[in-house]
C-alpha atoms as a PDB file:
ATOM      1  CA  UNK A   1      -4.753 -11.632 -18.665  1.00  0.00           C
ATOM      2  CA  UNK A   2      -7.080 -11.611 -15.868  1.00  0.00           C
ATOM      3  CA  UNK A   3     -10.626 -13.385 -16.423  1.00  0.00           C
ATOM      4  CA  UNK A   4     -13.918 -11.393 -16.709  1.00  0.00           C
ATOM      5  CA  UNK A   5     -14.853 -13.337 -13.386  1.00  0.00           C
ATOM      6  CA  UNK A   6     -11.342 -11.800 -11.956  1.00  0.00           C
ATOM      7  CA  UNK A   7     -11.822  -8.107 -12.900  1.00  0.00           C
ATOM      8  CA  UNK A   8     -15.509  -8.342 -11.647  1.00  0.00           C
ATOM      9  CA  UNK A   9     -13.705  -9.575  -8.160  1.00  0.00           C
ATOM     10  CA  UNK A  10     -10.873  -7.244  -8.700  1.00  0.00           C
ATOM     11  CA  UNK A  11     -13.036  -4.063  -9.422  1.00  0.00           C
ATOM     12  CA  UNK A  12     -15.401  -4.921  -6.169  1.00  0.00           C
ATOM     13  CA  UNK A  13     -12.743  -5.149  -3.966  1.00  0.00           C
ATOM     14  CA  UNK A  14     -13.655  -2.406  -1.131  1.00  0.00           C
ATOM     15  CA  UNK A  15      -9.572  -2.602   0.172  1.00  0.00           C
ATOM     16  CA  UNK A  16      -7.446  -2.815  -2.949  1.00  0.00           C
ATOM     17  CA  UNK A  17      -3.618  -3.122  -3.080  1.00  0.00           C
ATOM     18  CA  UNK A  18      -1.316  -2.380  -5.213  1.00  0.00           C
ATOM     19  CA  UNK A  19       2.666  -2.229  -5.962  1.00  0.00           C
ATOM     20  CA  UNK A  20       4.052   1.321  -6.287  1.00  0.00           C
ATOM     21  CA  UNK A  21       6.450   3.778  -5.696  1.00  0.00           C
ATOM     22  CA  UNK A  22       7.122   4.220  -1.915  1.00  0.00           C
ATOM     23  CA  UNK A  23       5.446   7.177  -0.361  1.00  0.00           C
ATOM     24  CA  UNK A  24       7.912   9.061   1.893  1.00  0.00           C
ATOM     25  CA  UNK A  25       9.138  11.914   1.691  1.00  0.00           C
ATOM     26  CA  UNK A  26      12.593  10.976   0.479  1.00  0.00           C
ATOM     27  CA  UNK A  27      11.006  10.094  -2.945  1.00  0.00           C
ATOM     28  CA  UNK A  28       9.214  13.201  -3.253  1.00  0.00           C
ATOM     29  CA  UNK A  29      12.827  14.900  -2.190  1.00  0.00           C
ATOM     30  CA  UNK A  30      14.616  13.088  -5.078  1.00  0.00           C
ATOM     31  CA  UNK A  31      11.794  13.944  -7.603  1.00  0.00           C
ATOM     32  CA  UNK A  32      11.661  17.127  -6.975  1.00  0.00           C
ATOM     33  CA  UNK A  33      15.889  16.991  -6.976  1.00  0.00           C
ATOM     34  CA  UNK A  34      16.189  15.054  -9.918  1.00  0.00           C
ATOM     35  CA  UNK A  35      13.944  17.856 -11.916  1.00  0.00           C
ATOM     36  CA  UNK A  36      11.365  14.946 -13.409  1.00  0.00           C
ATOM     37  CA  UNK A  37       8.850  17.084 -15.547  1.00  0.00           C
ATOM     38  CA  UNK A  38       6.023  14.072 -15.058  1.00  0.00           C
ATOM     39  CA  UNK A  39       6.308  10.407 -13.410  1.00  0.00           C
ATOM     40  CA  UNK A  40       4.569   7.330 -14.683  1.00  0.00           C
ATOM     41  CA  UNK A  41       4.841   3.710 -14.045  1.00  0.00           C
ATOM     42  CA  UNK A  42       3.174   0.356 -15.725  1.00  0.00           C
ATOM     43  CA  UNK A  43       0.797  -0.993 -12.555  1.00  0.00           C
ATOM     44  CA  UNK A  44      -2.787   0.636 -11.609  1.00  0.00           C
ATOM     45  CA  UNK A  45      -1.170   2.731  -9.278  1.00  0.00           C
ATOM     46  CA  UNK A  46       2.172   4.891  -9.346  1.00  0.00           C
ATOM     47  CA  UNK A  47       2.523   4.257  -5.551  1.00  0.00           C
ATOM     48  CA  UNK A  48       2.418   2.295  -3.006  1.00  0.00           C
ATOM     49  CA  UNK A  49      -1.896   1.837  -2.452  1.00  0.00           C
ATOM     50  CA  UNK A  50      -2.959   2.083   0.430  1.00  0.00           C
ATOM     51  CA  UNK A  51       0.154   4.643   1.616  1.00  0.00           C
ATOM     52  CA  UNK A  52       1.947   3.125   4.615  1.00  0.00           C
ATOM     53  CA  UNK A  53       1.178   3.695   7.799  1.00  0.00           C
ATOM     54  CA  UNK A  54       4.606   5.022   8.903  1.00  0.00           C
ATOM     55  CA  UNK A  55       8.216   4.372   8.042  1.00  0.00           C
ATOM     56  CA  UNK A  56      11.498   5.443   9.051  1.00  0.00           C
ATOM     57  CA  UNK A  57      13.266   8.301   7.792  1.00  0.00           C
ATOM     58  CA  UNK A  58      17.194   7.711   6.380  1.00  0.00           C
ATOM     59  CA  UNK A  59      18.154   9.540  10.258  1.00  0.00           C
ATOM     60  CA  UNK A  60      15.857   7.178  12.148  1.00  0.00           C
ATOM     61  CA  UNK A  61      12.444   8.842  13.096  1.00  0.00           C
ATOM     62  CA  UNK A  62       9.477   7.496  12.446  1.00  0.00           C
ATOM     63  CA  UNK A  63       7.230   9.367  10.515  1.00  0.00           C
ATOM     64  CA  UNK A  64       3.675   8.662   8.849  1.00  0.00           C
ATOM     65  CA  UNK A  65       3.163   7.821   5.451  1.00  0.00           C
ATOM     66  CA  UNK A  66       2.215  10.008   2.623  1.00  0.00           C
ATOM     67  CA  UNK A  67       0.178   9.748  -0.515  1.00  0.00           C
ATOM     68  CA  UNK A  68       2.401  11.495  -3.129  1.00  0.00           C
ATOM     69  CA  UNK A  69      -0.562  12.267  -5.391  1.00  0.00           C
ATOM     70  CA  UNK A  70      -1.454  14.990  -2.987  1.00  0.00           C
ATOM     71  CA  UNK A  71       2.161  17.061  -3.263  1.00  0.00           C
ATOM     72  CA  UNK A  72       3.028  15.879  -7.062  1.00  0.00           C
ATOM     73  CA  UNK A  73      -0.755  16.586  -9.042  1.00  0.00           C
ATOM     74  CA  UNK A  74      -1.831  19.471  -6.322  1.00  0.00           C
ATOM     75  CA  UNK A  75       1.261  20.512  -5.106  1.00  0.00           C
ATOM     76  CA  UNK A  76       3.361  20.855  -8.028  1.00  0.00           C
ATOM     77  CA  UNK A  77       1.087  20.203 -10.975  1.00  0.00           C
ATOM     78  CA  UNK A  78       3.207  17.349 -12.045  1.00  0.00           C
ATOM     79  CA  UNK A  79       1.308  14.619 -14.293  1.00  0.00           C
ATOM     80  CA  UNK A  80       1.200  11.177 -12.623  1.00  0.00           C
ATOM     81  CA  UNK A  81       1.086   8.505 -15.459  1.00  0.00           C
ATOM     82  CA  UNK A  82      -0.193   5.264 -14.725  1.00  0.00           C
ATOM     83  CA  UNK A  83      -0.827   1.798 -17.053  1.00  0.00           C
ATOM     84  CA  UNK A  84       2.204   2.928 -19.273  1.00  0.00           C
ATOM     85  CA  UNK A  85       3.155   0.260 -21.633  1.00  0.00           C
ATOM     86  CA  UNK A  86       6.881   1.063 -20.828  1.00  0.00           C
ATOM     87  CA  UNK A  87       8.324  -2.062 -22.538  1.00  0.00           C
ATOM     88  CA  UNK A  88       7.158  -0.985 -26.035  1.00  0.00           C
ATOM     89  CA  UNK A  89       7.839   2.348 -25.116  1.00  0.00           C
ATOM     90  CA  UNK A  90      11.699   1.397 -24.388  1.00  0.00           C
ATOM     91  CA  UNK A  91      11.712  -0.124 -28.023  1.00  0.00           C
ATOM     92  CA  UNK A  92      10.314   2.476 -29.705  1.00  0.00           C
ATOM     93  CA  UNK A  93      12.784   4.559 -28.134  1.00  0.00           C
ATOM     94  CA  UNK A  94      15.177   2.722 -29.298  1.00  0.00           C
ATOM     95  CA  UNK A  95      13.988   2.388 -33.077  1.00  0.00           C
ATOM     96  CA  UNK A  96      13.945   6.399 -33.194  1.00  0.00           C
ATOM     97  CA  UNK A  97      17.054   6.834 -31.197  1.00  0.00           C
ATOM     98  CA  UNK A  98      15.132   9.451 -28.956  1.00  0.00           C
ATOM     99  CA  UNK A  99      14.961   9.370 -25.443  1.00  0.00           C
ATOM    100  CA  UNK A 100      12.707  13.288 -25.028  1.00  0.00           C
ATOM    101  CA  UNK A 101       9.320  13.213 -25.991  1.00  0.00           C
ATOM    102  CA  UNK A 102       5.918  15.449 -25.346  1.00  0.00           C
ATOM    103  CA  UNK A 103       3.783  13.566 -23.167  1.00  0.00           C
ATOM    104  CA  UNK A 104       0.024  14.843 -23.970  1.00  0.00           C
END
């Protein structure tokens, strides 16, 4: 639990960072492969914030980093979930025995 002193320091920051997804474009490739309908994570940010400044591809170029908000909400209109309580999720699941469910 972060203190109201902490979120006051937290919410001022004018360079936040946070934990994420990586942005290349080898995750967006295996999203958009895999079929995912929507993403979502349990941090403040689904990816990787700020993006990175470049990275190297899986054949060795080096290419600039990408904030996958842009392609996944504009691109393709798929919903980018963040703050997901997935560990009560996962046992809720598991009490119903369902694994599909309308996200709305």
């Amino acid at each position: 639990q972060m203190s109201p002193a902490d979120k006051l320091s937290y919410g001022s920051d004018p360079k936040p960072q946070h934990a994420g997804v990586e942005g290349t474009e080898e995750m967006l490739r295996w999203i958009w492969n895999e079929g995912f309908a929507a993403v979502a994570g349990d941090a403040i940010s689904f990816e990787v914030y700020p993006k990175q400044n470049s990275y190297k591809t899986e054949d060795g170029r080096e290419v600039p980093g990408l904030l996958m908000h842009e392609y996944l909400i504009a691109g393709w209109g798929l919903p980018v979930g963040e703050l997901f309580d997935l560990e009560e999720l996962s046992k809720t699941c598991q009490r119903l025995g369902r694994w599909e469910f309308f996200v709305s």
